[in-house]
PDB file of N, CA and C in Angstrom:
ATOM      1  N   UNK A   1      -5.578  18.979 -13.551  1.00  0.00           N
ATOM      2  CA  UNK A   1      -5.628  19.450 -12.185  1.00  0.00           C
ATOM      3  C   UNK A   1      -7.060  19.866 -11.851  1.00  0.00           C
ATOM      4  N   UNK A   2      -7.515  19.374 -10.702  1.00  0.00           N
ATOM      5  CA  UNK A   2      -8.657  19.923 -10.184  1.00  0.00           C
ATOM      6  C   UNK A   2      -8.205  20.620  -8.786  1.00  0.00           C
ATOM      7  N   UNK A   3      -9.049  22.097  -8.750  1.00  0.00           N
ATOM      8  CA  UNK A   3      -8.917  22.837  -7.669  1.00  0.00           C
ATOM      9  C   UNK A   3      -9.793  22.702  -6.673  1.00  0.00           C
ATOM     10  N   UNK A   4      -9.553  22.003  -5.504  1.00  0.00           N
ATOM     11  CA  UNK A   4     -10.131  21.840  -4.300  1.00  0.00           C
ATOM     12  C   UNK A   4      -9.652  22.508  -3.026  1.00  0.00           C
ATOM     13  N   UNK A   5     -10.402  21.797  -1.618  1.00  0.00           N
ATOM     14  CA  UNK A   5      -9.762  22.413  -0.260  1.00  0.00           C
ATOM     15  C   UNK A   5      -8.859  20.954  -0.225  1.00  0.00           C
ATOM     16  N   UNK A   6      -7.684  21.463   0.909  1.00  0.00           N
ATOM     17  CA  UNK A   6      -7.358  20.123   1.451  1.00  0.00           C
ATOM     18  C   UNK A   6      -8.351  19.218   2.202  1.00  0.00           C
ATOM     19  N   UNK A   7      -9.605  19.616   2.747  1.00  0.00           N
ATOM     20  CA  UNK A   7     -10.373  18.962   2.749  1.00  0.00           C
ATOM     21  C   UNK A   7     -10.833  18.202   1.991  1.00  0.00           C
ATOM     22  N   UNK A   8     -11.312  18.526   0.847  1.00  0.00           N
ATOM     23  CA  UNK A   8     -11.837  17.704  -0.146  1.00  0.00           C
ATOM     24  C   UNK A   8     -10.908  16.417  -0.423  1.00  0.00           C
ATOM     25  N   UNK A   9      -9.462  17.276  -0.749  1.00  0.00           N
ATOM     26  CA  UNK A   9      -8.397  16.160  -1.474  1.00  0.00           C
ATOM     27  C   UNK A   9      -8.369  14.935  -0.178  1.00  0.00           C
ATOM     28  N   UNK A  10      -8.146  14.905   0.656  1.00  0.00           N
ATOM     29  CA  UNK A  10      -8.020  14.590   1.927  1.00  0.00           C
ATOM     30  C   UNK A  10      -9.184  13.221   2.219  1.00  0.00           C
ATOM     31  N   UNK A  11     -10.636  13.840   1.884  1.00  0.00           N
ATOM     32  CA  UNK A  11     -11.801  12.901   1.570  1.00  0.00           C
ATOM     33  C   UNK A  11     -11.608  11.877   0.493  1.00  0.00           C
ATOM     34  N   UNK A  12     -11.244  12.960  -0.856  1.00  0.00           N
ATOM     35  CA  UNK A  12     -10.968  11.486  -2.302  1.00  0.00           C
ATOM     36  C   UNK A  12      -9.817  10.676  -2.415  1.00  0.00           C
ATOM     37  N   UNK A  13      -8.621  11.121  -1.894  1.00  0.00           N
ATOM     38  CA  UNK A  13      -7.600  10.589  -1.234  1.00  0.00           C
ATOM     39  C   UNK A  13      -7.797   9.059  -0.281  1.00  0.00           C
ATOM     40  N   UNK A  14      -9.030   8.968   0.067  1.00  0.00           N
ATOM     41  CA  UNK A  14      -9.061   8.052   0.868  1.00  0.00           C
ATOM     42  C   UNK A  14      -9.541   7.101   0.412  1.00  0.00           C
ATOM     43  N   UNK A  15     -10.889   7.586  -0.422  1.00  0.00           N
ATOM     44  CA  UNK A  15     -11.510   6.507  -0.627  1.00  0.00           C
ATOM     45  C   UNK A  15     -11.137   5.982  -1.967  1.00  0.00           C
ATOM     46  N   UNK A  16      -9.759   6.986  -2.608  1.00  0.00           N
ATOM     47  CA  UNK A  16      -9.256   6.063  -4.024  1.00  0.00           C
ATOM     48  C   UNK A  16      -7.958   5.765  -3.906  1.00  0.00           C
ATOM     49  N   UNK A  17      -7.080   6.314  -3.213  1.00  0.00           N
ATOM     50  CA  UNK A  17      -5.748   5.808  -3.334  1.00  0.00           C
ATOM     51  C   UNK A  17      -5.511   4.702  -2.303  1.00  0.00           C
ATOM     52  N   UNK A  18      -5.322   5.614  -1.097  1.00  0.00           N
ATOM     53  CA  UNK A  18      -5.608   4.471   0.092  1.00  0.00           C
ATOM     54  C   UNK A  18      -5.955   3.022   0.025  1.00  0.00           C
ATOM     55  N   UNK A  19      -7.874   3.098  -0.430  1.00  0.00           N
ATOM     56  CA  UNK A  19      -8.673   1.899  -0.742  1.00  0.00           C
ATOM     57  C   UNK A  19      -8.125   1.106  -1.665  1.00  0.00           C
ATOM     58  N   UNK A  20      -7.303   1.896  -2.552  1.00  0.00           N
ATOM     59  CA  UNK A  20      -6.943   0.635  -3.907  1.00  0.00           C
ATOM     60  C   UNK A  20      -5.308   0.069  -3.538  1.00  0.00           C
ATOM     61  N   UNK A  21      -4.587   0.792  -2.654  1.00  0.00           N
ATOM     62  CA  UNK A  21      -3.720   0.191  -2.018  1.00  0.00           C
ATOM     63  C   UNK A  21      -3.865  -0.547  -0.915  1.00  0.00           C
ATOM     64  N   UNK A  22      -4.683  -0.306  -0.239  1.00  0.00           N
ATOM     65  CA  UNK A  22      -4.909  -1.449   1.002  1.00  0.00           C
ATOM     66  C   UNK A  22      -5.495  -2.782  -0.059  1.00  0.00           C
ATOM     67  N   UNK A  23      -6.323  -2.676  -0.788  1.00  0.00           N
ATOM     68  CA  UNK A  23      -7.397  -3.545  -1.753  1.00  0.00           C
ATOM     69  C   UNK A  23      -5.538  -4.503  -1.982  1.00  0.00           C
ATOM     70  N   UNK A  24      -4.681  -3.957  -2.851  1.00  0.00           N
ATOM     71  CA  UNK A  24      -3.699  -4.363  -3.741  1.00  0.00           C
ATOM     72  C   UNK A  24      -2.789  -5.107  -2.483  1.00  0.00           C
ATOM     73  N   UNK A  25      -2.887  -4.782  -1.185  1.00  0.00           N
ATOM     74  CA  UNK A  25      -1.700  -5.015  -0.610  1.00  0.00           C
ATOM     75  C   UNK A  25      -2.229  -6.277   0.117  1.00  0.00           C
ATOM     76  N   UNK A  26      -3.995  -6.046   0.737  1.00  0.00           N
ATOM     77  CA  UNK A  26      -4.765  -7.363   0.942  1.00  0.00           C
ATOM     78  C   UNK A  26      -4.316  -8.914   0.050  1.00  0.00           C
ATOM     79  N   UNK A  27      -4.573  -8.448  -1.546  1.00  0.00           N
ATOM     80  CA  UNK A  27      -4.612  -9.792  -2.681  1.00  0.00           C
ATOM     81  C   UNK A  27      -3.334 -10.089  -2.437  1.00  0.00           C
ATOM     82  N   UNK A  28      -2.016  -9.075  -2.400  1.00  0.00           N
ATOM     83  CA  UNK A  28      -0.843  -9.842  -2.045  1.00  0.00           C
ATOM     84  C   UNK A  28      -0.611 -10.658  -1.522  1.00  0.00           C
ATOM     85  N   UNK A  29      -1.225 -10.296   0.176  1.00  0.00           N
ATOM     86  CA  UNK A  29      -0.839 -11.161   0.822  1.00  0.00           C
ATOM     87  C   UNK A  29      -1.867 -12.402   0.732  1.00  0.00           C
ATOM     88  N   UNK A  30      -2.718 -12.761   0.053  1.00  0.00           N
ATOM     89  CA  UNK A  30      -3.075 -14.190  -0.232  1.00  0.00           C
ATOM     90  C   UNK A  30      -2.366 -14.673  -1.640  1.00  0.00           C
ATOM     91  N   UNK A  31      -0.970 -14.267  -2.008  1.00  0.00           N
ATOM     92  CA  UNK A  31      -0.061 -15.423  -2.727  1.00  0.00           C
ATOM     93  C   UNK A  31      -0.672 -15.342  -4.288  1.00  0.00           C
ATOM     94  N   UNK A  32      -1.832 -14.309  -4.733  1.00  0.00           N
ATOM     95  CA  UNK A  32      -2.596 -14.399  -5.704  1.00  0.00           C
ATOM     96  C   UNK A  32      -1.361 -14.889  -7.030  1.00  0.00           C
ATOM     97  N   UNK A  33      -1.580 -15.802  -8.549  1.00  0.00           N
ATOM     98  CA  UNK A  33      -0.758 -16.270  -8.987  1.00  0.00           C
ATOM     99  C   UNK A  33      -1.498 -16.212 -10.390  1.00  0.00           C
ATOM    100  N   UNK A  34      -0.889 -15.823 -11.687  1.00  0.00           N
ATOM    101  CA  UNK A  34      -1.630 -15.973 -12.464  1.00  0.00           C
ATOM    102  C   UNK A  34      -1.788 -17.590 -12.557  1.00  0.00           C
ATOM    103  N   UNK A  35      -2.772 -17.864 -13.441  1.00  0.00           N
ATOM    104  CA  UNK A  35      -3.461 -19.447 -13.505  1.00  0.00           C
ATOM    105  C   UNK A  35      -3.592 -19.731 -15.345  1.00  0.00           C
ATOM    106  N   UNK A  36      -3.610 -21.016 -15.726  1.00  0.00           N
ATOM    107  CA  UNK A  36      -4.115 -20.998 -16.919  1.00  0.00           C
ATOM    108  C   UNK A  36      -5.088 -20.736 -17.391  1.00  0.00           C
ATOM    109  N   UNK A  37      -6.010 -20.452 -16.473  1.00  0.00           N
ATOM    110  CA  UNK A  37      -7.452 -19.849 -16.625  1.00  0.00           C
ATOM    111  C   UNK A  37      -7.997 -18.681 -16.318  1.00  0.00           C
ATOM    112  N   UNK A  38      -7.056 -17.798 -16.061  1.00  0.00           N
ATOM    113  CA  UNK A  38      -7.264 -16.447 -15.308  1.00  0.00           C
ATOM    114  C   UNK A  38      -8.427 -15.945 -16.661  1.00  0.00           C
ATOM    115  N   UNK A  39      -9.470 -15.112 -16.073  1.00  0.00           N
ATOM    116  CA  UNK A  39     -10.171 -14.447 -16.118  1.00  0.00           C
ATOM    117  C   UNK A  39      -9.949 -12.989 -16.678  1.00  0.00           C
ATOM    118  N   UNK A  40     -10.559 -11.542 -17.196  1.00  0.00           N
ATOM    119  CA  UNK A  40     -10.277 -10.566 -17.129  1.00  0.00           C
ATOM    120  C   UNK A  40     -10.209  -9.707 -15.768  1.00  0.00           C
ATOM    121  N   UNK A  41     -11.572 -10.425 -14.920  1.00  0.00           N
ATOM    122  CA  UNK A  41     -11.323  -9.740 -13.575  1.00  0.00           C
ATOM    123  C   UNK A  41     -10.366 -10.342 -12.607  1.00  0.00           C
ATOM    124  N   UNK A  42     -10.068 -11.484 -12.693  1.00  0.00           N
ATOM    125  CA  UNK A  42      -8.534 -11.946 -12.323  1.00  0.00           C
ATOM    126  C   UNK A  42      -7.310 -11.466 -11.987  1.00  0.00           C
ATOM    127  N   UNK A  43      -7.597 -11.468 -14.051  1.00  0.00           N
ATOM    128  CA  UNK A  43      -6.222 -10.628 -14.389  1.00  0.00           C
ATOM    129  C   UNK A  43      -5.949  -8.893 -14.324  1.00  0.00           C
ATOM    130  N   UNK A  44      -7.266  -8.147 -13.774  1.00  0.00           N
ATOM    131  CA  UNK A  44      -6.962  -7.191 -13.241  1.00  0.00           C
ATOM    132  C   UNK A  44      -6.756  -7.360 -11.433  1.00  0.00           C
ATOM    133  N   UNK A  45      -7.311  -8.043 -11.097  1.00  0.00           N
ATOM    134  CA  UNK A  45      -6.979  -8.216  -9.845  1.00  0.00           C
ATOM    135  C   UNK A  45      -5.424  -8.412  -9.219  1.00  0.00           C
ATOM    136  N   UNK A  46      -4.834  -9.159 -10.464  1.00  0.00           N
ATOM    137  CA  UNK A  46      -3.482  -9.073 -10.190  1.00  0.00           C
ATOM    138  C   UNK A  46      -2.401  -7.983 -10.966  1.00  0.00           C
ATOM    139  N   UNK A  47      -3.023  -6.870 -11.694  1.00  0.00           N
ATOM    140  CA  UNK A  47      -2.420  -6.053 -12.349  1.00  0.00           C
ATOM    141  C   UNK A  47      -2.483  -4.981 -10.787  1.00  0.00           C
ATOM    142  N   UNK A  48      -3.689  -5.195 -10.374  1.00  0.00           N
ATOM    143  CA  UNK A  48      -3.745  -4.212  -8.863  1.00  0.00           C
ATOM    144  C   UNK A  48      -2.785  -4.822  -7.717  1.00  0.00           C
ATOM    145  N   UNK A  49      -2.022  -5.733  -7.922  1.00  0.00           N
ATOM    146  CA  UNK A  49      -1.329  -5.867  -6.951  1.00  0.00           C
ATOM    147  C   UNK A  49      -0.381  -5.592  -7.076  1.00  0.00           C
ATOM    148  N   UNK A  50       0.242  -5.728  -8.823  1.00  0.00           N
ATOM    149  CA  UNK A  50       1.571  -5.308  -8.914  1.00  0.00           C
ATOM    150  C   UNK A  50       1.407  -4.201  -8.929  1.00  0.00           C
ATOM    151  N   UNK A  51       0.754  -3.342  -9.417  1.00  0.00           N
ATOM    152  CA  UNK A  51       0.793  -1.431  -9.174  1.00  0.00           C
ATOM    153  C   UNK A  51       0.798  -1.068  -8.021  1.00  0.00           C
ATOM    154  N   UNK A  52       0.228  -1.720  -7.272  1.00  0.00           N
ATOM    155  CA  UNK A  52      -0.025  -1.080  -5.772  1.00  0.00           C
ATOM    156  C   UNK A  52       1.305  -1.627  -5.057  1.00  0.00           C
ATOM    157  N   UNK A  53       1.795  -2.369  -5.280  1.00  0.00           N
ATOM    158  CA  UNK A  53       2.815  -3.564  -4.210  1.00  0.00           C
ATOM    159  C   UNK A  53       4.506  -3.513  -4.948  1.00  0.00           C
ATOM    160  N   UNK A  54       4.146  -2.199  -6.024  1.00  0.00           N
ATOM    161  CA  UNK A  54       5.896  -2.184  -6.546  1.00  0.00           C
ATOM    162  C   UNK A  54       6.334  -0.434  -5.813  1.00  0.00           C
ATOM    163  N   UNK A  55       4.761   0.152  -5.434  1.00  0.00           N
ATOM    164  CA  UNK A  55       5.070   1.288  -4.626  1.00  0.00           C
ATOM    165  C   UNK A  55       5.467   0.902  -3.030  1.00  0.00           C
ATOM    166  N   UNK A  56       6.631   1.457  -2.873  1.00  0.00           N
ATOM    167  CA  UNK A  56       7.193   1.582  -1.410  1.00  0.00           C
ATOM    168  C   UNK A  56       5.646   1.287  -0.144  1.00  0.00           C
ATOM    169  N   UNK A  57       6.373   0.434   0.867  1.00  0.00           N
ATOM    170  CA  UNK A  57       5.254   0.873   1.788  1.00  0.00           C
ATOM    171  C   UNK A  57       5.118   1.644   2.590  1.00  0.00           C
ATOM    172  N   UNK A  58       6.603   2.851   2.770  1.00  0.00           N
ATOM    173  CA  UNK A  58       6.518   4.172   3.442  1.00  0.00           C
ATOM    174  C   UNK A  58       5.377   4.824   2.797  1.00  0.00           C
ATOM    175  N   UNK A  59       5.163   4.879   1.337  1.00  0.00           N
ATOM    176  CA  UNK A  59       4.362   5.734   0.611  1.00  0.00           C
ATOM    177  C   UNK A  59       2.609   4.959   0.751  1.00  0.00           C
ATOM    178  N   UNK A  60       2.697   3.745   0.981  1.00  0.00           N
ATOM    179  CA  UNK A  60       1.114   3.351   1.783  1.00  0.00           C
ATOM    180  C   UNK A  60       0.938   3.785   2.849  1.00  0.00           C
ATOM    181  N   UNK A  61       1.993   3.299   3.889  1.00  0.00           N
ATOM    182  CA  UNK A  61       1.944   3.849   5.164  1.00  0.00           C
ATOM    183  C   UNK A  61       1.757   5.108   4.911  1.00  0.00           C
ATOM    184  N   UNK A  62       2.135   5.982   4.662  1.00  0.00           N
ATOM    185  CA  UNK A  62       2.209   8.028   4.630  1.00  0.00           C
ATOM    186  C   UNK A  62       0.122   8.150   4.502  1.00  0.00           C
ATOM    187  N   UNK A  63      -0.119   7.175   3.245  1.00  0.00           N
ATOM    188  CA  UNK A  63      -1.191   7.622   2.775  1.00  0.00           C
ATOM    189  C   UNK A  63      -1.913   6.852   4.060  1.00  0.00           C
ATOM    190  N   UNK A  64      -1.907   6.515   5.012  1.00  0.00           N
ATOM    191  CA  UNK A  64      -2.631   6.049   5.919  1.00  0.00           C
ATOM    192  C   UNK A  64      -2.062   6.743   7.367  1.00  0.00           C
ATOM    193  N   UNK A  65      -0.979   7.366   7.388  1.00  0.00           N
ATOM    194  CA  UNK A  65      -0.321   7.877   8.894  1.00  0.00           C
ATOM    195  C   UNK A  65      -0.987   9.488   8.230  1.00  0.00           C
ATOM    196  N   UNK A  66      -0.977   9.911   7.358  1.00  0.00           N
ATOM    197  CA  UNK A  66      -1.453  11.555   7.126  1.00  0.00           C
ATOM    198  C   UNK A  66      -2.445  11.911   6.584  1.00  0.00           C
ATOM    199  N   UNK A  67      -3.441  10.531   6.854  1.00  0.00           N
ATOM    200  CA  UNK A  67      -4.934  10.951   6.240  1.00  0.00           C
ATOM    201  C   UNK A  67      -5.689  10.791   7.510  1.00  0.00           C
ATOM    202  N   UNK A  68      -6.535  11.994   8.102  1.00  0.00           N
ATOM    203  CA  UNK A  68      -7.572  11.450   9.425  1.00  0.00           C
ATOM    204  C   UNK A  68      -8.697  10.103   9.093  1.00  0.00           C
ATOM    205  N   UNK A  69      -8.879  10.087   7.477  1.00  0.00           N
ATOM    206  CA  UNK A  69      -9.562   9.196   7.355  1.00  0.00           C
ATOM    207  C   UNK A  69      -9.613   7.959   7.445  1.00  0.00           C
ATOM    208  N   UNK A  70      -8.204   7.511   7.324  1.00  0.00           N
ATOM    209  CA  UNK A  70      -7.685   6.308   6.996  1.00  0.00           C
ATOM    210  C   UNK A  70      -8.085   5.726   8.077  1.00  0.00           C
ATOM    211  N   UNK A  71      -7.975   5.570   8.954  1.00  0.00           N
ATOM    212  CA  UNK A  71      -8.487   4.607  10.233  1.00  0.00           C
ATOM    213  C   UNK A  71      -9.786   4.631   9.977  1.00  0.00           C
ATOM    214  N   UNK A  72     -10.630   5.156   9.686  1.00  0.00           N
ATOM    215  CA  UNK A  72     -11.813   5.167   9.585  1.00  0.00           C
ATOM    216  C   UNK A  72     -12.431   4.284   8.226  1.00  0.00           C
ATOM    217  N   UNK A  73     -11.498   4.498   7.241  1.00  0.00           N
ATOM    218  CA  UNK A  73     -12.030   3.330   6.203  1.00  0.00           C
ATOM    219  C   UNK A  73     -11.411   1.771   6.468  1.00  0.00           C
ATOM    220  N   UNK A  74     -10.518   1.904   7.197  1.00  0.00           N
ATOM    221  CA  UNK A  74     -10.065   0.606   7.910  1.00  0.00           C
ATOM    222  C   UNK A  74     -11.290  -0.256   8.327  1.00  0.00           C
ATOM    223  N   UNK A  75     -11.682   0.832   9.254  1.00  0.00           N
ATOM    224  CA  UNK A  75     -12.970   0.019   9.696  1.00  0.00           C
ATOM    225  C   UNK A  75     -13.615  -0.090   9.255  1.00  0.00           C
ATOM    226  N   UNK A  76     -14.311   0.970   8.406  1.00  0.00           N
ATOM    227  CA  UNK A  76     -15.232   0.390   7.330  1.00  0.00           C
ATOM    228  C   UNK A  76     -15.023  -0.848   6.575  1.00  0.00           C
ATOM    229  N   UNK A  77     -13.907  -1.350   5.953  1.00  0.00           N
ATOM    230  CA  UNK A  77     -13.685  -2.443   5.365  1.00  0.00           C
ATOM    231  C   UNK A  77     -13.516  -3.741   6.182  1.00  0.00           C
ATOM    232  N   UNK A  78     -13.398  -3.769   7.382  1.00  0.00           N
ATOM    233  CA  UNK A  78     -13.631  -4.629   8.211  1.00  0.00           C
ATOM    234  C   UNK A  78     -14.574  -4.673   8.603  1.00  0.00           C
ATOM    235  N   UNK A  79     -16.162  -3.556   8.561  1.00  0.00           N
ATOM    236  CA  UNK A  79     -17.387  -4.072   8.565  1.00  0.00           C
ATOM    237  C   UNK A  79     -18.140  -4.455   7.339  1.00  0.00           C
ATOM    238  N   UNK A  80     -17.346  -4.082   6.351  1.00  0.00           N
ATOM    239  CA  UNK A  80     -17.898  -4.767   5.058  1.00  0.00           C
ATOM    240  C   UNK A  80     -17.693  -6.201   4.721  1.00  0.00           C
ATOM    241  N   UNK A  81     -16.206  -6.555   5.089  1.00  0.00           N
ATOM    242  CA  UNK A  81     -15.825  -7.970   5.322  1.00  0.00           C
ATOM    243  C   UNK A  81     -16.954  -9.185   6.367  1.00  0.00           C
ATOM    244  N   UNK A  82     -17.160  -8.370   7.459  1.00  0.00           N
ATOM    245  CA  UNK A  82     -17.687  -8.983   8.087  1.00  0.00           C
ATOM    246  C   UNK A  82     -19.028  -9.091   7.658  1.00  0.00           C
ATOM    247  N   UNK A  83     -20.099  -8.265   7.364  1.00  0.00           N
ATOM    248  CA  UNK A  83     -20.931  -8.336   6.606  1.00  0.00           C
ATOM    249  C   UNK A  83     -21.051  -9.385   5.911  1.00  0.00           C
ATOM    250  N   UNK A  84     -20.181  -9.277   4.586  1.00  0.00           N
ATOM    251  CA  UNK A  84     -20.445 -10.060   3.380  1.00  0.00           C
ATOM    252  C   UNK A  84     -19.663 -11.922   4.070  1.00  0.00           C
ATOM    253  N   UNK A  85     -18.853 -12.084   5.416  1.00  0.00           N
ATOM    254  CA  UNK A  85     -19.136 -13.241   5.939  1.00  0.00           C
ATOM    255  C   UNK A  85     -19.993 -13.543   6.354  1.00  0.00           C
ATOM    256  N   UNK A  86     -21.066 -12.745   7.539  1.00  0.00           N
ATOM    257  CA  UNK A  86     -22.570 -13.352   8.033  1.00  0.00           C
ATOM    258  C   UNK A  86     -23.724 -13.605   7.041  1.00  0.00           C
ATOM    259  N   UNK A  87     -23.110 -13.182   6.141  1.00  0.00           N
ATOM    260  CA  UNK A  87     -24.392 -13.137   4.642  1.00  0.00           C
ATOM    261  C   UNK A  87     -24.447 -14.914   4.045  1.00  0.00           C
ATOM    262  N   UNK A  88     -22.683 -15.178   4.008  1.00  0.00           N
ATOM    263  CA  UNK A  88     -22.177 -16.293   3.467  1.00  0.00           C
ATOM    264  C   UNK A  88     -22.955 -17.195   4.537  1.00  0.00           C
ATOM    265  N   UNK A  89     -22.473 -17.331   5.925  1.00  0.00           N
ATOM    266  CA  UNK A  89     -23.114 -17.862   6.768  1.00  0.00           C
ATOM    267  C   UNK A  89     -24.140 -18.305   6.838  1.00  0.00           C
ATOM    268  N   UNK A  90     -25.044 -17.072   7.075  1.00  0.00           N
ATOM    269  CA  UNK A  90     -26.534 -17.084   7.146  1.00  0.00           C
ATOM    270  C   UNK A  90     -27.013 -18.010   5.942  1.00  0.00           C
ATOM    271  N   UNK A  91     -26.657 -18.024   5.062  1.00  0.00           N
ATOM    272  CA  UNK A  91     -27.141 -19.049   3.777  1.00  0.00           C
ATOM    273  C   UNK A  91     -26.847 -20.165   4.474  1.00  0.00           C
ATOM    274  N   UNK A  92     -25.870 -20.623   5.205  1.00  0.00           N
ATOM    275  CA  UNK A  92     -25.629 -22.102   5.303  1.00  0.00           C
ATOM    276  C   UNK A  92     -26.566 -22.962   6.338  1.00  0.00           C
ATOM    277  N   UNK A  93     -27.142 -22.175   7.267  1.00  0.00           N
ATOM    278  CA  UNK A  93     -28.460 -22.682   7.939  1.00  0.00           C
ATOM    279  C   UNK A  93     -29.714 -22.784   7.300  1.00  0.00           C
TER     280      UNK A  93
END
């Protein structure tokens, strides 16, 4: 146990549970499959989906309806996405 404010918990809450369940619930939904060639980072990639994706999605949803942050790393990860597409882009000219 670490003793914090609900502030604090509230901040690390976001950027580790939240993030690694949105992260887990993202790879889901692209069908991810183990392969005969899976990788170690692969094969954690799909160990994060089943951990994250055998928890209820009331209990994702909660961690995103009762965190102020959560909308806010939403977006963040949709400007990181977008980012790391104009990057891809920009190489192709």
């Amino acid at each position: 146990m670490v003793e914090m404010s609900c502030h604090e918990h509230e901040k690390f809450v976001v950027g580790s549970q939240f993030m690694t369940h949105t992260v887990g619930r993202v790879l889901d939904m692209l069908g991810l499959v183990s392969i005969p060639i899976n990788t170690k980072g692969y094969e954690t990639l799909l160990n994060l989906v089943e951990n994250t994706c055998e928890d209820s999605f009331d209990l994702y949803y909660g961690l995103f309806l009762y965190n102020k942050s959560a909308l806010k790393m939403v977006g963040r990860l949709d400007l990181a996405f977008d980012a790391l597409r104009n990057k891809f882009f920009g190489r192709l000219h």
